[in-house]
Protein backbone atom coordinates (compact mmCIF):
# COMPACT_ATOMS: atom_id res chain seq x y z
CA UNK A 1 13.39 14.77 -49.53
CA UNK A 2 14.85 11.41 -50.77
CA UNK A 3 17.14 9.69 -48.50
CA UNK A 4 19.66 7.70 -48.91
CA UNK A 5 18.13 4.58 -48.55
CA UNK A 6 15.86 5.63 -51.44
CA UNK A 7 18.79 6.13 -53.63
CA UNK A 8 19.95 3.05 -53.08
CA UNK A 9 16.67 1.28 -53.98
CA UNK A 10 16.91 3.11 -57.42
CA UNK A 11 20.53 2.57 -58.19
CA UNK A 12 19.66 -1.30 -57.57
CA UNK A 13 16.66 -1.40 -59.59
CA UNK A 14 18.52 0.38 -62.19
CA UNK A 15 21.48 -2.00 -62.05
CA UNK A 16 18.99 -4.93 -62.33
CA UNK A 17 16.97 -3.25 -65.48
CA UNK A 18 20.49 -2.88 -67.30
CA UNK A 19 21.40 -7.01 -66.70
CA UNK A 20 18.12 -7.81 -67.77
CA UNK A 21 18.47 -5.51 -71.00
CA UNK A 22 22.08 -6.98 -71.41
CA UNK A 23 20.96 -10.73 -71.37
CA UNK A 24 18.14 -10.30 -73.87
CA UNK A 25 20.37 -8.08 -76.38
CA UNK A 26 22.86 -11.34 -76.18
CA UNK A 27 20.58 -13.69 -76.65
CA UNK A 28 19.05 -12.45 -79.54
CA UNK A 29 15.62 -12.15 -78.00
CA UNK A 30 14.86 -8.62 -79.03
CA UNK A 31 14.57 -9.82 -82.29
CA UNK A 32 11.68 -12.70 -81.57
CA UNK A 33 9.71 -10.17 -80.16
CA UNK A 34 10.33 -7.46 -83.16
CA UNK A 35 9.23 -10.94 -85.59
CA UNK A 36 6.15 -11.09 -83.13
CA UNK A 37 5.37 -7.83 -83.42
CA UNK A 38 6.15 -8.04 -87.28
CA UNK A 39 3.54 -11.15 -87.51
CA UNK A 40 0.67 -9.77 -85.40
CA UNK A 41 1.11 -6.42 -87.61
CA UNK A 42 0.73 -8.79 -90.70
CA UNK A 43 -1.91 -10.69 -89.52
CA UNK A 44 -3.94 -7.71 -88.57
CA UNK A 45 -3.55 -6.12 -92.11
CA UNK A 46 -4.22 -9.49 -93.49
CA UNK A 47 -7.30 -10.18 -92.22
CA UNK A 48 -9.08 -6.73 -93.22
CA UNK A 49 -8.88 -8.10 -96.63
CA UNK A 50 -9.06 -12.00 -96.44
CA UNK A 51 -10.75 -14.70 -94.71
CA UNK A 52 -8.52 -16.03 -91.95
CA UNK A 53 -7.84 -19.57 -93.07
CA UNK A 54 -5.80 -17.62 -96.20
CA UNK A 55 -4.53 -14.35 -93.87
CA UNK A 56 -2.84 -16.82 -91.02
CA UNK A 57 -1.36 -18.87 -93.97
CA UNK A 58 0.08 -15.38 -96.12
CA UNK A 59 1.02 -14.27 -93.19
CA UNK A 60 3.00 -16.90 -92.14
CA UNK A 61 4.02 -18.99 -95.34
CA UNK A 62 7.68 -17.01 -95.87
CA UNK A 63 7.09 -15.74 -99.23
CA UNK A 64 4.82 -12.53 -98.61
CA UNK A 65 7.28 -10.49 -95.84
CA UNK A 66 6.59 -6.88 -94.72
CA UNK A 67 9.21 -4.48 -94.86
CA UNK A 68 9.41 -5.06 -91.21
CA UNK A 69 10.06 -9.16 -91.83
CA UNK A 70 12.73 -7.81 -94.31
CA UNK A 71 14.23 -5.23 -92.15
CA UNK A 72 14.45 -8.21 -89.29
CA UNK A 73 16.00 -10.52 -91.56
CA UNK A 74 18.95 -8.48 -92.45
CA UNK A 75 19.59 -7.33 -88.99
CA UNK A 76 19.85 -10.92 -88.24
CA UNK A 77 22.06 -11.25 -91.19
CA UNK A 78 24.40 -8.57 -90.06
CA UNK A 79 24.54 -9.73 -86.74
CA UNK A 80 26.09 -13.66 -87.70
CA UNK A 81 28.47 -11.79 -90.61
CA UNK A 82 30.07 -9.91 -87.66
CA UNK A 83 29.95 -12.57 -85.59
CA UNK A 84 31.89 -14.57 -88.62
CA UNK A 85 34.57 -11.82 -88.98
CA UNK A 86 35.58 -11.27 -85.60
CA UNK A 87 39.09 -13.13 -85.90
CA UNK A 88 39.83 -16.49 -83.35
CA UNK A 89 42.29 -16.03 -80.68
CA UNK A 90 44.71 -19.34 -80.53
CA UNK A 91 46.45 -19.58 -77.42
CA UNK A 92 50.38 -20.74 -79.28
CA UNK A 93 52.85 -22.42 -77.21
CA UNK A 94 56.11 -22.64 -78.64
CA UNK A 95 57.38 -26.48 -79.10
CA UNK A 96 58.23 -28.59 -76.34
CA UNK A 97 60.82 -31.19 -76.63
CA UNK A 98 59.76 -34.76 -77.05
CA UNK A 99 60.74 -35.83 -73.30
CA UNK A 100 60.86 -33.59 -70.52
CA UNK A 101 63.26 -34.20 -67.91
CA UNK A 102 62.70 -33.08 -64.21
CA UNK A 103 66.30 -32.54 -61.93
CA UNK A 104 65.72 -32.31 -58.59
CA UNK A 105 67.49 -30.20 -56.81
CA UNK A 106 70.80 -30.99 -54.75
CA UNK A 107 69.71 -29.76 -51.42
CA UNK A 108 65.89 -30.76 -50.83
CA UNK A 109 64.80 -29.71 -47.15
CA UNK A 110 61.01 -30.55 -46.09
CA UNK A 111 59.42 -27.60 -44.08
CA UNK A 112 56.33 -28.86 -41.85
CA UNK A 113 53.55 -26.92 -40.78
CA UNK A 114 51.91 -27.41 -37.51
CA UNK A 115 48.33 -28.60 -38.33
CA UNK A 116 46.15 -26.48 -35.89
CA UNK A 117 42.82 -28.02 -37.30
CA UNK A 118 43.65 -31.53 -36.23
CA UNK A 119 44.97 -29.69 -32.51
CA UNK A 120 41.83 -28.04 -32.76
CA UNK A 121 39.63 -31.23 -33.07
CA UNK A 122 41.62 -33.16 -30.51
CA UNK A 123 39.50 -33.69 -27.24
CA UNK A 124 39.25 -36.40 -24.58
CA UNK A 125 36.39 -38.78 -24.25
CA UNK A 126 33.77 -37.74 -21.74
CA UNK A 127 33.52 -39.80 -18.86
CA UNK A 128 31.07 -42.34 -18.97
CA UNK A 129 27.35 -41.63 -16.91
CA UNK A 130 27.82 -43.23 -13.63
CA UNK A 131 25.79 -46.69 -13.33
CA UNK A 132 22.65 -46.94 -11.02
CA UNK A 133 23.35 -49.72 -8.67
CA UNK A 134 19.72 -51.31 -9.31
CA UNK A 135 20.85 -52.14 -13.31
């Protein structure tokens, strides 16, 4: 029923769904759009009770979260202390002396390689266009 071709098409999309879901996990977008969410859920409660001068200000001052601000906030939280613990690699190299002295060998022989690029390249001049006799 499905051919090959098909399955290809679906193994690609697939592939491209899963980069997509990998770049927004690293950077950190999932968690503007769970605030979004958080604030438009806010905002709707918000304004069954208030006027919306004093809803869009509650719900966006900082000092009246949801549990859904809260549960955002630590997530966040969690996220920078692992980022903290996760230990720094150093690269060590053990110590060089202060000058570094380079001996050349005894027997130095050059090899040389024929350059077929510039062999390549290489052509004669075209003759020039013969001349009218009238010029």
């Amino acid at each position: 029923m499905f051919g090959p071709d098909y399955l290809a098409r679906v193994f690609l999309r697939c592939g491209k769904i899963l980069v997509v879901i990998a770049l927004v996990l690293t950077t950190g977008l999932h968690w503007a759009a769970l605030q979004t969410v958080a604030w438009s859920t806010m905002l709707a409660s918000n304004l069954c009770k208030q006027s919306v001068t004093t809803a869009v200000a509650e719900t966006f001052d900082g000092g009246h979260p949801c549990p859904l601000c809260k549960a955002i906030a630590a997530g966040k939280k969690s996220e920078q202390k692992s980022e903290a613990i996760s230990p720094v690699l150093k690269m060590e190299f053990p110590p060089v002396a202060d000058r570094l002295v380079l001996i050349p060998p005894s027997q130095f022989q050059t090899v040389s390689f024929p350059d077929f690029f510039a062999a390549a390249t290489f052509a004669k001049p075209l003759l020039p266009p013969p001349r009218s006799c009238c010029a």
